[in-house]
Protein backbone atom coordinates (compact mmCIF):
# COMPACT_ATOMS: atom_id res chain seq x y z
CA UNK A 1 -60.99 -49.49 -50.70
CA UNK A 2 -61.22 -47.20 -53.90
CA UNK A 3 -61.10 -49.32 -57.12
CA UNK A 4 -57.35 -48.77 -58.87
CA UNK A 5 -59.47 -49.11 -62.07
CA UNK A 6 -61.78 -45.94 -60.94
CA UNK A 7 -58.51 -43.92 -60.67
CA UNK A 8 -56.67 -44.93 -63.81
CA UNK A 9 -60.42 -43.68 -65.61
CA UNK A 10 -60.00 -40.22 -63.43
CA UNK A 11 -56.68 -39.40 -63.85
CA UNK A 12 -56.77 -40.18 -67.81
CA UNK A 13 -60.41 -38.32 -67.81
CA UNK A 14 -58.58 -34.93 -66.29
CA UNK A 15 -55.17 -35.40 -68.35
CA UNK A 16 -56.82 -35.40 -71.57
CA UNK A 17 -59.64 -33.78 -70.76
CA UNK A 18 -62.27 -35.32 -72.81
CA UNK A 19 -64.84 -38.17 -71.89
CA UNK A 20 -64.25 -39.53 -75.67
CA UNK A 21 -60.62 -39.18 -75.85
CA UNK A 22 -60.56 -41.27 -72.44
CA UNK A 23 -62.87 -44.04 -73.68
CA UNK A 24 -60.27 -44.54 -76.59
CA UNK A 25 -57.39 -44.51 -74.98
CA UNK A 26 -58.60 -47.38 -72.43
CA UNK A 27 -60.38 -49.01 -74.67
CA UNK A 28 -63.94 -48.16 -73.29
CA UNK A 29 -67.13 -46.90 -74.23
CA UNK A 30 -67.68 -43.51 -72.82
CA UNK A 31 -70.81 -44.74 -70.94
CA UNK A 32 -68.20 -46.84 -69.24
CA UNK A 33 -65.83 -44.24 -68.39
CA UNK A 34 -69.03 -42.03 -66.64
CA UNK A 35 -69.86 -45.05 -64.63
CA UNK A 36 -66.66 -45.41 -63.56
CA UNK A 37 -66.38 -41.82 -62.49
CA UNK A 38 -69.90 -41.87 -60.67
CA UNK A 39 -68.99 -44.85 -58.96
CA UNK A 40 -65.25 -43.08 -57.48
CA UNK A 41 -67.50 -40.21 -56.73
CA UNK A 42 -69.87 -42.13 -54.56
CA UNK A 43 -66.40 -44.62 -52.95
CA UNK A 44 -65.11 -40.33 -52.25
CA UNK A 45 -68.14 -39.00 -50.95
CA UNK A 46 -67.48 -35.83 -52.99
CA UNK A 47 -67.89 -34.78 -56.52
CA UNK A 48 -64.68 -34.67 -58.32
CA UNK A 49 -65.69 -32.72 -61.47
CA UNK A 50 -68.53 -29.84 -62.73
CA UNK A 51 -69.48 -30.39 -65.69
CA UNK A 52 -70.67 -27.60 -68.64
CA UNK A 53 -71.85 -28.70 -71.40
CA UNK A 54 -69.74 -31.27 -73.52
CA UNK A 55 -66.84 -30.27 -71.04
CA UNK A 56 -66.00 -29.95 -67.35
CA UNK A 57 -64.02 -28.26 -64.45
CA UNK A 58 -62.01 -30.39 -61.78
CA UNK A 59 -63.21 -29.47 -58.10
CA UNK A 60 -60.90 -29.40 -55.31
CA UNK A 61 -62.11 -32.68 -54.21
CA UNK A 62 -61.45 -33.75 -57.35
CA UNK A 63 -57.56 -32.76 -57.56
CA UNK A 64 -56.72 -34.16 -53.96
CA UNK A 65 -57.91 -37.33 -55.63
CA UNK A 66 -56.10 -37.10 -58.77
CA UNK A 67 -52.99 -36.16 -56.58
CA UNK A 68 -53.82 -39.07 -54.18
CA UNK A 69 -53.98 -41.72 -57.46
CA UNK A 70 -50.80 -40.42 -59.06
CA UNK A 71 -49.24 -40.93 -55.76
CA UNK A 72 -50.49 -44.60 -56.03
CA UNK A 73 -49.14 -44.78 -58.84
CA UNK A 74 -45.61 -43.62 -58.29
CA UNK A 75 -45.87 -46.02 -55.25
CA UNK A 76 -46.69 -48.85 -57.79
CA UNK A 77 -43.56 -48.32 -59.97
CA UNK A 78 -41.48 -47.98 -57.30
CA UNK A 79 -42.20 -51.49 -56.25
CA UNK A 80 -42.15 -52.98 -59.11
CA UNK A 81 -38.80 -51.66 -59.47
CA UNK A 82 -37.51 -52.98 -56.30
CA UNK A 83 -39.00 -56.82 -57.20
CA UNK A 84 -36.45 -56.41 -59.94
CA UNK A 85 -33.53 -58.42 -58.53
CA UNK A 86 -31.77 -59.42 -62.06
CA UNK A 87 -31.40 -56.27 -63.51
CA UNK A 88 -27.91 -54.98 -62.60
CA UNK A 89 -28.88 -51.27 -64.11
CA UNK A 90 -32.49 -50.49 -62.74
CA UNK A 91 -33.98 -50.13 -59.27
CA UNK A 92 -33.01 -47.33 -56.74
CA UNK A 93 -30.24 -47.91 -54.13
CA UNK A 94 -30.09 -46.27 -50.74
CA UNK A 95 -26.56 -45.62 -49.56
CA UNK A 96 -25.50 -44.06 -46.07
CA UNK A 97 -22.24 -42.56 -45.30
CA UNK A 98 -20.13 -39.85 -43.62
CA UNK A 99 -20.78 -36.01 -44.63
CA UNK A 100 -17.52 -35.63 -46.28
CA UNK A 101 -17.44 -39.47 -47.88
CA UNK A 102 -20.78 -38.35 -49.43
CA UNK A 103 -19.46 -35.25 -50.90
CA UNK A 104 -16.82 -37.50 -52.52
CA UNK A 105 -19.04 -40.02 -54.44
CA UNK A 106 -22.15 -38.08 -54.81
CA UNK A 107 -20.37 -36.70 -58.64
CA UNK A 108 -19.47 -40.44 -59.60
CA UNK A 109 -22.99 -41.67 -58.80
CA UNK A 110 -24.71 -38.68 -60.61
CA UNK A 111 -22.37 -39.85 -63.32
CA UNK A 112 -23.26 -43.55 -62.96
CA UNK A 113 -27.20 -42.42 -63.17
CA UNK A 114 -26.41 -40.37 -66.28
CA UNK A 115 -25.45 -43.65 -67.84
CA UNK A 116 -28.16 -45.72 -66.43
CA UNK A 117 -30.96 -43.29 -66.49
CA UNK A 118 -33.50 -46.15 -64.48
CA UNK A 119 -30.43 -46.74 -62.05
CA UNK A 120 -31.32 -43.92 -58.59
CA UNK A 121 -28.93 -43.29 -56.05
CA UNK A 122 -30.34 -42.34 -52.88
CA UNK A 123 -27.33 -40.88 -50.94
CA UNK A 124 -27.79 -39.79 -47.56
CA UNK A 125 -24.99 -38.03 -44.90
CA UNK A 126 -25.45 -39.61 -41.66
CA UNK A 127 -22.82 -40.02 -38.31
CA UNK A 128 -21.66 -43.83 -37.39
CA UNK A 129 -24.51 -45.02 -35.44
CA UNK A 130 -27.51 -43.53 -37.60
CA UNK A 131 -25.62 -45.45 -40.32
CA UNK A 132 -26.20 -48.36 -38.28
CA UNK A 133 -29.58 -48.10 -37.29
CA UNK A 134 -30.58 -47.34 -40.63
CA UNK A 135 -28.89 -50.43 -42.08
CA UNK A 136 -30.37 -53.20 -39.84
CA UNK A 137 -33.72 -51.48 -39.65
CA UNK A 138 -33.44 -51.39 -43.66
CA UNK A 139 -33.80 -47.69 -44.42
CA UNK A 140 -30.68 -47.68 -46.14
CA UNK A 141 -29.45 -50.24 -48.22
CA UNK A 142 -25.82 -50.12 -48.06
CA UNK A 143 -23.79 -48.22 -45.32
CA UNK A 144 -20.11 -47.47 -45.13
CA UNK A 145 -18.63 -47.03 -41.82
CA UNK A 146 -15.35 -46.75 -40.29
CA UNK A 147 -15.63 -49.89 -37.95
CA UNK A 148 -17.70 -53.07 -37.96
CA UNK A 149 -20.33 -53.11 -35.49
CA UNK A 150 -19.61 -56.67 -33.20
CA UNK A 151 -23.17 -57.88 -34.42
CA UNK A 152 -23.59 -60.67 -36.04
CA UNK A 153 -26.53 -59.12 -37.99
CA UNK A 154 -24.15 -57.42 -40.19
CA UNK A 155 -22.13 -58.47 -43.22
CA UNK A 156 -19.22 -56.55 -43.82
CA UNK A 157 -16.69 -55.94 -47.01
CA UNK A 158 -13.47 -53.53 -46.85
CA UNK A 159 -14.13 -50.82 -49.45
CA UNK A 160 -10.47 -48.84 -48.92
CA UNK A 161 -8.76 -46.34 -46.68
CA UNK A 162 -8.58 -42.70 -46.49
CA UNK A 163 -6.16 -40.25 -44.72
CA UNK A 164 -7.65 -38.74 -41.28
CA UNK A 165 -6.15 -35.72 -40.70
CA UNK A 166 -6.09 -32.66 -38.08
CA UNK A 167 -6.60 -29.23 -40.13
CA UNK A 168 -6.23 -25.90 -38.47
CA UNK A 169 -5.93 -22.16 -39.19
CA UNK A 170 -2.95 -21.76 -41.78
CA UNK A 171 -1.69 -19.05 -39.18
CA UNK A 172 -1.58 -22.11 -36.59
CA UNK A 173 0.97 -23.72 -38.81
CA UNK A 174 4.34 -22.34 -37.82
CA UNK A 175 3.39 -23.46 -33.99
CA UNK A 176 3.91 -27.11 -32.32
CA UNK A 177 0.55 -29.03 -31.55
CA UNK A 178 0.45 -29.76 -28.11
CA UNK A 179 -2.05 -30.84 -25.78
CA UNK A 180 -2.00 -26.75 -24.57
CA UNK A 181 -2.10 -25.86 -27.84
CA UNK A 182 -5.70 -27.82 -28.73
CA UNK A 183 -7.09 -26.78 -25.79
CA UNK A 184 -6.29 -23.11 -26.59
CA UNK A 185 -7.41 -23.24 -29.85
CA UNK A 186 -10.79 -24.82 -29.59
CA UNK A 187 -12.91 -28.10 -31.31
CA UNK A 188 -15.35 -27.11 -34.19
CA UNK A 189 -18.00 -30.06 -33.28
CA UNK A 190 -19.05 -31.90 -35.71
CA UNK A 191 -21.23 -35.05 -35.52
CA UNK A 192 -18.47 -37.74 -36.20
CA UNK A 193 -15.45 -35.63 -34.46
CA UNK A 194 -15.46 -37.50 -31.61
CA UNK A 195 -14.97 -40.28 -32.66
CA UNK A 196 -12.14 -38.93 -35.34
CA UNK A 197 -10.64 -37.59 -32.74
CA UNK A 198 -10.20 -40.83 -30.51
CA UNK A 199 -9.11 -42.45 -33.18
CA UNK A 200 -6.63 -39.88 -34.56
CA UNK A 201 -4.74 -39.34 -31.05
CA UNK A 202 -4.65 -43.06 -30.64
CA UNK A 203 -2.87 -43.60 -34.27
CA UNK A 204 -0.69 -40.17 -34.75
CA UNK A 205 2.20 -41.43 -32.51
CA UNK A 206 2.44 -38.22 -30.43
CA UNK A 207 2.76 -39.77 -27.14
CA UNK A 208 1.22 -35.51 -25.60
CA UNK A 209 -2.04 -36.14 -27.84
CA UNK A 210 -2.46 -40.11 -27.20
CA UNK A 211 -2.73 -38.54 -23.42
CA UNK A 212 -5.20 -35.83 -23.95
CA UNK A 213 -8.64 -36.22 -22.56
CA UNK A 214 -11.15 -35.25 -25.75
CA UNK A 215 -13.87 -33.86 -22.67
CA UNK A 216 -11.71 -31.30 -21.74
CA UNK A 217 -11.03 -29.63 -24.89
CA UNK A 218 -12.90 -26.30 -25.45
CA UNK A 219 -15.93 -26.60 -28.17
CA UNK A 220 -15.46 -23.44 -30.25
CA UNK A 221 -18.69 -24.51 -32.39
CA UNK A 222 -20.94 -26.66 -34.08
CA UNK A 223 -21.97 -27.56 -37.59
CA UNK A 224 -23.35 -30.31 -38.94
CA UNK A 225 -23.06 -29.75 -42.71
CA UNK A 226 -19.76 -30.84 -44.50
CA UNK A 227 -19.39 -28.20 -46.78
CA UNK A 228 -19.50 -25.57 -43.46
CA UNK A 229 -17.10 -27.75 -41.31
CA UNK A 230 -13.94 -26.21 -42.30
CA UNK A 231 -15.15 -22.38 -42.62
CA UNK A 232 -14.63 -21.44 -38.81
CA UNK A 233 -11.30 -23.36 -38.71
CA UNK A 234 -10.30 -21.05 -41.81
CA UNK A 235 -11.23 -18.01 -39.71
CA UNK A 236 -8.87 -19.00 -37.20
CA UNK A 237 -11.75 -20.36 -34.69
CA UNK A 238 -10.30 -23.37 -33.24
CA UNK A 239 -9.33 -26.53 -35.04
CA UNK A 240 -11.24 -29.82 -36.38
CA UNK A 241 -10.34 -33.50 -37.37
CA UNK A 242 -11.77 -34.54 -40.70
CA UNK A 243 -11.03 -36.91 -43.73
CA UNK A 244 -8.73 -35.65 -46.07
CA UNK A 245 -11.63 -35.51 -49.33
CA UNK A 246 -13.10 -32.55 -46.61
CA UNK A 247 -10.39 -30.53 -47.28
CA UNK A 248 -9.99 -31.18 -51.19
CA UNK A 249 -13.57 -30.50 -51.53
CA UNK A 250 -13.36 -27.09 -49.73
CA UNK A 251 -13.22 -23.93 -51.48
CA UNK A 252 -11.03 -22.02 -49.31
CA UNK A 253 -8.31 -24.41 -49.03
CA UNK A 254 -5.37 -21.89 -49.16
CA UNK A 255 -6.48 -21.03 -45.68
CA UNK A 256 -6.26 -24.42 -43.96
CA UNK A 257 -3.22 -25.91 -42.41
CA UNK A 258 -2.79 -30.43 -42.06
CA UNK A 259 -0.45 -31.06 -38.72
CA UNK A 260 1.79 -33.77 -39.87
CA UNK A 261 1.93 -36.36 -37.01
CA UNK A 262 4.92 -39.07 -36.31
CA UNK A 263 2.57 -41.72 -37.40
CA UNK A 264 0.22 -41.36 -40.44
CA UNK A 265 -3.70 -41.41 -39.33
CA UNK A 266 -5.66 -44.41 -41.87
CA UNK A 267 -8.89 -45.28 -41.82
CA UNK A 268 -10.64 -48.65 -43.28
CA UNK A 269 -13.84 -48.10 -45.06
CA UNK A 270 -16.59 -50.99 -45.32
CA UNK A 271 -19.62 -51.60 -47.04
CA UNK A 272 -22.31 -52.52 -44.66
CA UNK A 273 -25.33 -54.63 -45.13
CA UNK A 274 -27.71 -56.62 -43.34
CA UNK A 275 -26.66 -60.22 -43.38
CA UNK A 276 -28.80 -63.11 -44.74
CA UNK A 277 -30.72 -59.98 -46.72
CA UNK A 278 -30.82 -61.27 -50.82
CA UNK A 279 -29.15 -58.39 -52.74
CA UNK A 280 -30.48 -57.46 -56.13
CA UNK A 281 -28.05 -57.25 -58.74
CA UNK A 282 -28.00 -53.20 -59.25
CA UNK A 283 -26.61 -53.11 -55.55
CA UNK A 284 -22.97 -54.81 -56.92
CA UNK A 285 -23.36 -52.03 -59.80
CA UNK A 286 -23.30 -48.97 -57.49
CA UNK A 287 -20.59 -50.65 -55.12
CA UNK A 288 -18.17 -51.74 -58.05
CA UNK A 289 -18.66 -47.69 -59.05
CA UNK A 290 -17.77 -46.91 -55.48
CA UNK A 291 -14.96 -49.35 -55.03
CA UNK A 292 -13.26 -48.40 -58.56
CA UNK A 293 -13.10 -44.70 -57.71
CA UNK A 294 -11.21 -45.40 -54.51
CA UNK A 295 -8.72 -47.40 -56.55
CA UNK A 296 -8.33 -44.75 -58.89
CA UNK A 297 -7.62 -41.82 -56.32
């Protein structure tokens, strides 16, 4: 194992480049901060510097290694960050949630992290089950799903609701949405419109749609990024069911048609989190953030 205190001597040797200026800034003699290079050379195998006189050239050995100790570094910080449980403002927080749900908060969290410069977001667009996985495996901190897995791993907390709603091409409008109709228009796929769908035709009222069997409806196309979603459905290409922040996020709004149903489409949001897993304080920062916003709206 290479000696941390080897590395701090290299990487303050090649930032200031000067032995002397790297003996005062640790505290060391400059006999000390040779030996400490020789002895990182001989750990590497390789020499890490040339040198020329009173000054010297780093070899490519020698900037793999500085590379290699500021990632150690970094690594360092970051976990003595994440031991940080009291402070409600510092510490990163991984978050995983639907395309369109992400698009929504990423602004206020950006906002957030402008106030609390040491307080990282790290927000991540994922379908239902990835959000899931990720949560009890802990990849992601905090997950907000649709439904609450029946696992007992798994503590839950309502966040709010949000309108589901079935958007097609404006020039649809004027038409009646019928089972034919779907089918003749075409699904843009999207990683979570399955199970949008099942859970819009069970809610909307329209005893036609409550019928229809999802498999059987045409699949138009495929995206997987948010922002793209609603762009075929604006050309007219078939028709997709989304949350309503998709649509008021989308630049080419004008262009999209809602179908009002007899019964209006809601769907729960919850925070997701391992159970039994200690919290640090930042994580009720970033969900009081998220949980304000949807009160606001």
């Amino acid at each position: 194992m290479i000696n941390p205190a080897w590395l701090k001597t290299f990487v303050t040797l090649v930032d200031t480049g000067h032995f002397t200026k790297t003996a005062e800034k640790l505290f060391m003699t400059q006999p000390g901060v040779s030996q400490h290079i020789k002895k990182l050379e001989q750990a590497c195998g390789y020499s890490l510097i040339e040198r020329y006189n009173k000054s010297f050239e780093v070899t490519e050995a020698g900037h793999s290694v500085y590379q290699y100790a500021l990632h150690i570094e970094k690594q360092e910080s970051d976990l003595l960050s994440s031991l940080n449980m009291e402070d409600p403002y510092s510490g990163s927080v991984a978050i995983s949630c639907s395309g369109s749900l992400a698009l929504l908060l990423y602004p206020h969290l950006l906002n957030l992290q402008c106030k609390y410069s040491q307080l990282v977001t790290k927000l991540e667009a994922a379908p239902h089950q990835k959000i899931v996985t990720d949560v009890l495996s802990g990849a992601t901190d905090i997950g907000i799903v649709t439904h609450i897995p029946a696992d007992s791993r798994f503590d839950s907390q309502i966040l709010g609701s949000e309108p589901l709603c079935l958007m097609l091409p404006k020039s649809q409008a004027s038409q009646p949405i019928t089972q034919t109709r779907l089918k003749q228009l075409g699904l843009i796929q999207h990683p979570d419109a399955i199970h949008y769908l099942s859970l819009y035709f069970s809610q909307c009222g329209d005893s036609d749609l409550e019928n229809i069997n999802i498999d059987e409806i045409p699949v138009n196309g495929y995206i997987n990024q948010l922002s793209q979603i609603l762009l075929p459905v604006a050309k007219g290409l078939g028709f997709t069911v989304l949350p309503k922040s998709a649509l008021d996020s989308f630049s080419d709004k004008s262009r999209i048609a809602i179908f009002e149903p007899s019964n209006s489409v809601i769907e729960t949001l919850y925070f997701l989190t391992k159970r039994h897993r200690q919290l640090p304080k930042r994580f009720a920062t970033i969900k009081t953030e998220i949980i304000e916003h949807f009160q606001q709206r």
